[in-house]
N, C-alpha and C. Protein backbone atom coordinates (compact mmCIF):
# COMPACT_ATOMS: atom_id res chain seq x y z
N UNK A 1 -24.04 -8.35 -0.36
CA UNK A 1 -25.11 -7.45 0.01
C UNK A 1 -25.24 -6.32 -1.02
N UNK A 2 -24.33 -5.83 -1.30
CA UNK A 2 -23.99 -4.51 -2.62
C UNK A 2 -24.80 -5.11 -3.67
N UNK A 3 -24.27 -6.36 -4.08
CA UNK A 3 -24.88 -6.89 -5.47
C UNK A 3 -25.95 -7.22 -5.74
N UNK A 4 -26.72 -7.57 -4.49
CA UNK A 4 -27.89 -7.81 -4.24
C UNK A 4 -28.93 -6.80 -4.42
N UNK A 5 -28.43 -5.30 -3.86
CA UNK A 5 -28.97 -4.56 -3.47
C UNK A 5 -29.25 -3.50 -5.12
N UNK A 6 -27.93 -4.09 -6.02
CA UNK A 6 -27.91 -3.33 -7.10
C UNK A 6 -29.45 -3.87 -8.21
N UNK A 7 -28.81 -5.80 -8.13
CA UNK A 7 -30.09 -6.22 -9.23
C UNK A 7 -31.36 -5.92 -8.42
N UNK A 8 -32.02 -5.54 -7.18
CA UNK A 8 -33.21 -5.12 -6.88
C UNK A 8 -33.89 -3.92 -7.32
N UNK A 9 -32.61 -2.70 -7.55
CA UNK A 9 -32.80 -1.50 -7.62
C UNK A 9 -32.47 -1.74 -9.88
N UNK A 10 -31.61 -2.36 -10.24
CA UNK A 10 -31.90 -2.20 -11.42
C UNK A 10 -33.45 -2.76 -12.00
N UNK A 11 -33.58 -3.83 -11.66
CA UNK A 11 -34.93 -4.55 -12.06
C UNK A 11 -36.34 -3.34 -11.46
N UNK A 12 -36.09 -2.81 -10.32
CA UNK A 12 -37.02 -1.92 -10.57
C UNK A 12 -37.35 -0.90 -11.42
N UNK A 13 -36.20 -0.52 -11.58
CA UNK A 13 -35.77 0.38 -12.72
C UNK A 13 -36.45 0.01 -13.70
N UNK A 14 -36.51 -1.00 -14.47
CA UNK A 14 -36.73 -1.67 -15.95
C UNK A 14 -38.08 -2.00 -15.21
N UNK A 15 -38.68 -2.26 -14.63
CA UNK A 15 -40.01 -2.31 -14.40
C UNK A 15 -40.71 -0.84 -14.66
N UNK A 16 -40.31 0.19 -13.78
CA UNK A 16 -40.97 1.50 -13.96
C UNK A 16 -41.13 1.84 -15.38
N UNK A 17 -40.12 1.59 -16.09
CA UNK A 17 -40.06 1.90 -17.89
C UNK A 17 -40.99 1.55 -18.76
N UNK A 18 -41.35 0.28 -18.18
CA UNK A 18 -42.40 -0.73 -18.62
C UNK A 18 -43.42 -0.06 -18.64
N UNK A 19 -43.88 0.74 -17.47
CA UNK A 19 -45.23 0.94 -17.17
C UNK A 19 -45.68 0.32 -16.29
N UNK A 20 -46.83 0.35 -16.30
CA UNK A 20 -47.73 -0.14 -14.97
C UNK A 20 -48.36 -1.28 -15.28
N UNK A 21 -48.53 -2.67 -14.77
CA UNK A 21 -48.51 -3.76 -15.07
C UNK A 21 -50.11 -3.59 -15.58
N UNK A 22 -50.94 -2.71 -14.75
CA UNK A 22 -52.44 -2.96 -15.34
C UNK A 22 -52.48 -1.42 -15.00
N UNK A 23 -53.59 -0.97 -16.06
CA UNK A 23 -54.35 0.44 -16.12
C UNK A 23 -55.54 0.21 -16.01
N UNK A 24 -56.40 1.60 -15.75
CA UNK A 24 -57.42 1.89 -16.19
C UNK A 24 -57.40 3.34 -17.25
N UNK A 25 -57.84 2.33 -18.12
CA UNK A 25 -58.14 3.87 -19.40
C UNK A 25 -59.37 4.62 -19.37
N UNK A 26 -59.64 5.81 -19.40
CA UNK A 26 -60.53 6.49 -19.81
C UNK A 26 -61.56 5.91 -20.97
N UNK A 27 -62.68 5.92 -20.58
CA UNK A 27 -63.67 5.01 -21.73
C UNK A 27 -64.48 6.11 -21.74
N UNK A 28 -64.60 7.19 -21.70
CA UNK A 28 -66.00 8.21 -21.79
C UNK A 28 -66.88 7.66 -21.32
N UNK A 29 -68.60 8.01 -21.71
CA UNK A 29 -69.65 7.53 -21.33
C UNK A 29 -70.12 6.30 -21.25
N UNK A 30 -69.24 5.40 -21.94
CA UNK A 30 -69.40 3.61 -21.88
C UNK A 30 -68.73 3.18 -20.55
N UNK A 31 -67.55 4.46 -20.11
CA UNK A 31 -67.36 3.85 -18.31
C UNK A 31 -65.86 3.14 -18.80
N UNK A 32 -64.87 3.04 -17.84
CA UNK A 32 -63.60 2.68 -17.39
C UNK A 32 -63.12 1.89 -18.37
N UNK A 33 -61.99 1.59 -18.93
CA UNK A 33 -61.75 0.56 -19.35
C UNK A 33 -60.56 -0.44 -18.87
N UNK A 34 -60.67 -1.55 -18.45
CA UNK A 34 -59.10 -2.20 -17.53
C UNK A 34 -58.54 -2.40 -18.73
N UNK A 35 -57.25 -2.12 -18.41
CA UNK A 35 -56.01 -2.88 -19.44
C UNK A 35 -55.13 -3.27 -19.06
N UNK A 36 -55.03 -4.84 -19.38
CA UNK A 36 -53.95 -5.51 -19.10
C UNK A 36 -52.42 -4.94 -19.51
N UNK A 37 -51.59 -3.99 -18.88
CA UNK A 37 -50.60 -3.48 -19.61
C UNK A 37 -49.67 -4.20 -20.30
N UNK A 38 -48.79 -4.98 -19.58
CA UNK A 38 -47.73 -5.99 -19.02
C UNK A 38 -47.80 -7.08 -20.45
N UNK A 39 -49.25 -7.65 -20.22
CA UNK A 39 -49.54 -8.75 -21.45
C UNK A 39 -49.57 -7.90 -22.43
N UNK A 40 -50.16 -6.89 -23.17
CA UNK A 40 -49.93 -6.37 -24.14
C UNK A 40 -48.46 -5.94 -24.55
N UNK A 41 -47.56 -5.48 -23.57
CA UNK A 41 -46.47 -5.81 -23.64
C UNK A 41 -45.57 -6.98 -24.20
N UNK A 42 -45.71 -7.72 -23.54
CA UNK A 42 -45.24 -9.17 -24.07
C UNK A 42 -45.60 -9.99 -25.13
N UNK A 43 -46.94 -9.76 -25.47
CA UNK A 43 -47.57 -10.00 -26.57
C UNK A 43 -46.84 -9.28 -27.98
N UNK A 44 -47.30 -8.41 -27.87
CA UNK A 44 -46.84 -7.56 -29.21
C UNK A 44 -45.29 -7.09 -29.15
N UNK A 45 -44.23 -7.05 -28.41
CA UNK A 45 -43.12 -7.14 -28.26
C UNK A 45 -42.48 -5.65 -28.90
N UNK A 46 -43.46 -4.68 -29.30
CA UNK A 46 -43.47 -3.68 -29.77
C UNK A 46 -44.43 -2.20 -29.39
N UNK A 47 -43.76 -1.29 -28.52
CA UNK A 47 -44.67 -0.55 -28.10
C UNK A 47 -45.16 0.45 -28.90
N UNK A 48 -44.77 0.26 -29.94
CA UNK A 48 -45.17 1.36 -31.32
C UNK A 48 -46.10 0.82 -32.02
N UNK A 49 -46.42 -0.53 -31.71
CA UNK A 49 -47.89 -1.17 -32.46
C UNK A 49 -49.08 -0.45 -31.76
N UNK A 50 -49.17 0.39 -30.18
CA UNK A 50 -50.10 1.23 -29.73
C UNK A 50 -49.48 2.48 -29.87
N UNK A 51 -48.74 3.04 -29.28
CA UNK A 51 -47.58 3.95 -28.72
C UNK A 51 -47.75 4.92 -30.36
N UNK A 52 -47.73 4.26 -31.57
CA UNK A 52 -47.68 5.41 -32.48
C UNK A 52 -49.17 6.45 -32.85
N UNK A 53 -49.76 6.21 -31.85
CA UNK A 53 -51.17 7.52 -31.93
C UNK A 53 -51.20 7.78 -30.86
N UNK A 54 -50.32 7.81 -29.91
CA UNK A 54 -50.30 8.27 -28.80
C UNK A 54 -48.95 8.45 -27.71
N UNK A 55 -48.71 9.41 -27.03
CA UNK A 55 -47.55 9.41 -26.41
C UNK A 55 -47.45 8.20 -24.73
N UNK A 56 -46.56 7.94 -24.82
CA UNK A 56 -46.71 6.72 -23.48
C UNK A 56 -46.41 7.65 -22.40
N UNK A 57 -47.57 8.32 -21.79
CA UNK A 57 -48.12 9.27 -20.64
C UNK A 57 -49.38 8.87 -20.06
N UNK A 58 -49.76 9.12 -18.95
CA UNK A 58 -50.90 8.72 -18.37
C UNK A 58 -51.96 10.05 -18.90
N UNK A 59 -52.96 9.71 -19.33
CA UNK A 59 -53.88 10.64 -19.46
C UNK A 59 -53.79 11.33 -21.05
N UNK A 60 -52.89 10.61 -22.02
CA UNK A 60 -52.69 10.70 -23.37
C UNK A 60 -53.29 10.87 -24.09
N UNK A 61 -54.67 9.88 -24.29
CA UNK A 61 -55.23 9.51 -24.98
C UNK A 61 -56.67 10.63 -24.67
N UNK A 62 -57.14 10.95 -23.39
CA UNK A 62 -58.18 12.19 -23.23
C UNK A 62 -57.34 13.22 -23.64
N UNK A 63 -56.32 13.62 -23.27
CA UNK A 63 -55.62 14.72 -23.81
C UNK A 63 -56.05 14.92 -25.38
N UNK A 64 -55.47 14.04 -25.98
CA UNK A 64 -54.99 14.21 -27.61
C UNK A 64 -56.89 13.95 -28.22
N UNK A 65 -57.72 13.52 -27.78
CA UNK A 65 -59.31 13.61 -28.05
C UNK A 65 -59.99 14.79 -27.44
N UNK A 66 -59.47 15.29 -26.45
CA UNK A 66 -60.23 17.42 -25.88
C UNK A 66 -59.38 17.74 -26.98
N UNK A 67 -58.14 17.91 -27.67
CA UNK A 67 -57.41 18.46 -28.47
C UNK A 67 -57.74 18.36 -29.82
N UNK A 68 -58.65 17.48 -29.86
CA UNK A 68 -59.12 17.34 -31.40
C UNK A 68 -57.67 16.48 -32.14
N UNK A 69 -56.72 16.15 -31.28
CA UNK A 69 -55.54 14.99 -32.39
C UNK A 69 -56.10 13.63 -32.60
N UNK A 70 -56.76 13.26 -31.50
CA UNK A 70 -57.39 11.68 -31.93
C UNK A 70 -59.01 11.94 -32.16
N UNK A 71 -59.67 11.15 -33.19
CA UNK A 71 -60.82 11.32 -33.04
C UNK A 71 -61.74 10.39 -32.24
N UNK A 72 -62.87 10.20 -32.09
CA UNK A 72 -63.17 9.11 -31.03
C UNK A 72 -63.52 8.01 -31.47
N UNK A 73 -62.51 7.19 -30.56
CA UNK A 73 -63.25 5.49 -30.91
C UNK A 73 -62.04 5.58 -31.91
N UNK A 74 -60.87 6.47 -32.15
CA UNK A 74 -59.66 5.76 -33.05
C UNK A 74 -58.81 4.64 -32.68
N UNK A 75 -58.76 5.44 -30.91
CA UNK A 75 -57.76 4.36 -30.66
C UNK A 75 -57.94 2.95 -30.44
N UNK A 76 -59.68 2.57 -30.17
CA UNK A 76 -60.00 1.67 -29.97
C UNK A 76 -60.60 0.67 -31.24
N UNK A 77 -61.07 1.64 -32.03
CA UNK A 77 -61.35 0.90 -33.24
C UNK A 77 -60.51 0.64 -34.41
N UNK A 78 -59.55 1.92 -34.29
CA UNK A 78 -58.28 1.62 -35.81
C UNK A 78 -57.42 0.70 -35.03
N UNK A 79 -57.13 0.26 -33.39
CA UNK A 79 -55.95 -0.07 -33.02
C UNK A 79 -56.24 -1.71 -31.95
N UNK A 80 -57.06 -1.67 -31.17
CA UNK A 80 -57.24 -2.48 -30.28
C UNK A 80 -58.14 -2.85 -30.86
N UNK A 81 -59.36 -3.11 -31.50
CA UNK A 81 -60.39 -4.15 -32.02
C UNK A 81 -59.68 -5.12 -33.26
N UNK A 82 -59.01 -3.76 -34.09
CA UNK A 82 -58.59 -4.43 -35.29
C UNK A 82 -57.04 -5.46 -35.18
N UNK A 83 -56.68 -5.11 -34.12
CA UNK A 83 -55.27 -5.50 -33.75
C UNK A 83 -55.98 -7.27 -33.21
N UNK A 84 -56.73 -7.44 -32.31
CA UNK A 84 -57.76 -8.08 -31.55
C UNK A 84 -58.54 -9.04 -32.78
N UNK A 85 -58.86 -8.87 -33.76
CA UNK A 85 -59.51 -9.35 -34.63
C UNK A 85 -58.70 -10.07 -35.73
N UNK A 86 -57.69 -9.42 -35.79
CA UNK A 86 -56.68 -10.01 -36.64
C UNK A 86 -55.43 -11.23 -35.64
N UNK A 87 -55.39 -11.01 -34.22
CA UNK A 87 -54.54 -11.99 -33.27
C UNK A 87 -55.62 -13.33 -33.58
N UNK A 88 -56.91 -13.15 -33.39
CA UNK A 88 -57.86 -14.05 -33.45
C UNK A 88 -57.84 -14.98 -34.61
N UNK A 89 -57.74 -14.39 -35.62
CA UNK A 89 -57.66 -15.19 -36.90
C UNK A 89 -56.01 -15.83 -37.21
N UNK A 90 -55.33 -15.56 -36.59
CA UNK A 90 -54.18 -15.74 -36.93
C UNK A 90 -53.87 -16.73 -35.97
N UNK A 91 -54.00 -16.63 -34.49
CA UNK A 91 -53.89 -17.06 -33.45
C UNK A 91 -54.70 -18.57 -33.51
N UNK A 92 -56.20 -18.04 -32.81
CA UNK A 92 -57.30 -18.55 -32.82
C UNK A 92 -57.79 -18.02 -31.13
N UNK A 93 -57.24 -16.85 -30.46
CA UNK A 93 -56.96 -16.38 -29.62
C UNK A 93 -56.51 -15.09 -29.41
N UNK A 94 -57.29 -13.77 -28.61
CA UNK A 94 -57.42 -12.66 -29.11
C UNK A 94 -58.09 -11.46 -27.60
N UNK A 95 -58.08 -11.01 -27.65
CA UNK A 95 -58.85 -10.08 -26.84
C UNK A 95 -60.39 -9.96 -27.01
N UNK A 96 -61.18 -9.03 -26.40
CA UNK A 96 -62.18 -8.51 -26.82
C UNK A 96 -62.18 -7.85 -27.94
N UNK A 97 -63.64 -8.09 -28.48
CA UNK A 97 -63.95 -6.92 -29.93
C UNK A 97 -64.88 -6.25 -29.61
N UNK A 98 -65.78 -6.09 -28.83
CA UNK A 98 -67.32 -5.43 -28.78
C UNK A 98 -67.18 -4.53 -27.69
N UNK A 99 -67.55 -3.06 -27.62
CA UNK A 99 -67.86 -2.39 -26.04
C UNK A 99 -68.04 -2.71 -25.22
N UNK A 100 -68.61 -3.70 -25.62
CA UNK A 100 -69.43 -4.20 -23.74
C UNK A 100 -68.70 -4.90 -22.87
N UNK A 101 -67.34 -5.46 -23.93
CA UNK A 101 -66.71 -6.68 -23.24
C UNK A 101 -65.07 -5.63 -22.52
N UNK A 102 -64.98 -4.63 -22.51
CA UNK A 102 -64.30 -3.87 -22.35
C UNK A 102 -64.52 -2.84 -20.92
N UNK A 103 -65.94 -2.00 -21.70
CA UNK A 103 -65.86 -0.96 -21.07
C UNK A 103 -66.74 -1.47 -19.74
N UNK A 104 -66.69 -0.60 -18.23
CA UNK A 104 -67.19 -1.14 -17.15
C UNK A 104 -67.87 0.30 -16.83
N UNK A 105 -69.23 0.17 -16.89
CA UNK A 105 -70.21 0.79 -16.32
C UNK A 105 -70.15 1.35 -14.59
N UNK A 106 -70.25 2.34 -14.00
CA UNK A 106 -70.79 2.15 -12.72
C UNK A 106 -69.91 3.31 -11.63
């Protein structure tokens, strides 16, 4: 029962660290954006391939753009399109590249 009770409470543990299996990011006036957390995780096996223009906090990325540290459309265009565009060619399999296929209106 002890041992049981330990790998439930460690594995949660290492889950919380992770993050949150899915987000919603801040998209400004184009509206919400979902993100698969978890798969980007596993995918890139490296949280510093996003993580280095931004701190891994909720609300990071509006923060550091009212602050004038990110400018707009960096994180999405120097990091997630181009990251996305290059899995594609390499892959043959990739995320979205375009606004529309991202951001959710409404």
């Amino acid at each position: 029962m002890t041992l049981c009770g330990f790998i439930i409470t460690a594995t949660a543990v290492v889950s919380a660290e992770n993050g949150a299996e899915n987000m919603q990011l801040y998209g400004g006036k184009r509206g919400k954006v979902p993100f698969p957390h978890r798969i980007h995780q596993e995918v890139l096996k490296d949280c510093n391939a996003c993580h280095d223009l931004f701190p891994q906090e909720t609300g990071a990325i509006e923060r550091l753009k009212k602050a004038g540290d990110l400018k707009k459309k960096q994180v999405m265009n120097k990091s997630c399109v181009k990251c996305h565009k290059a899995m594609k060619k390499s892959r043959g399999k990739a995320g979205p590249v375009t606004c529309a296929q991202c951001h959710i209106r409404g």
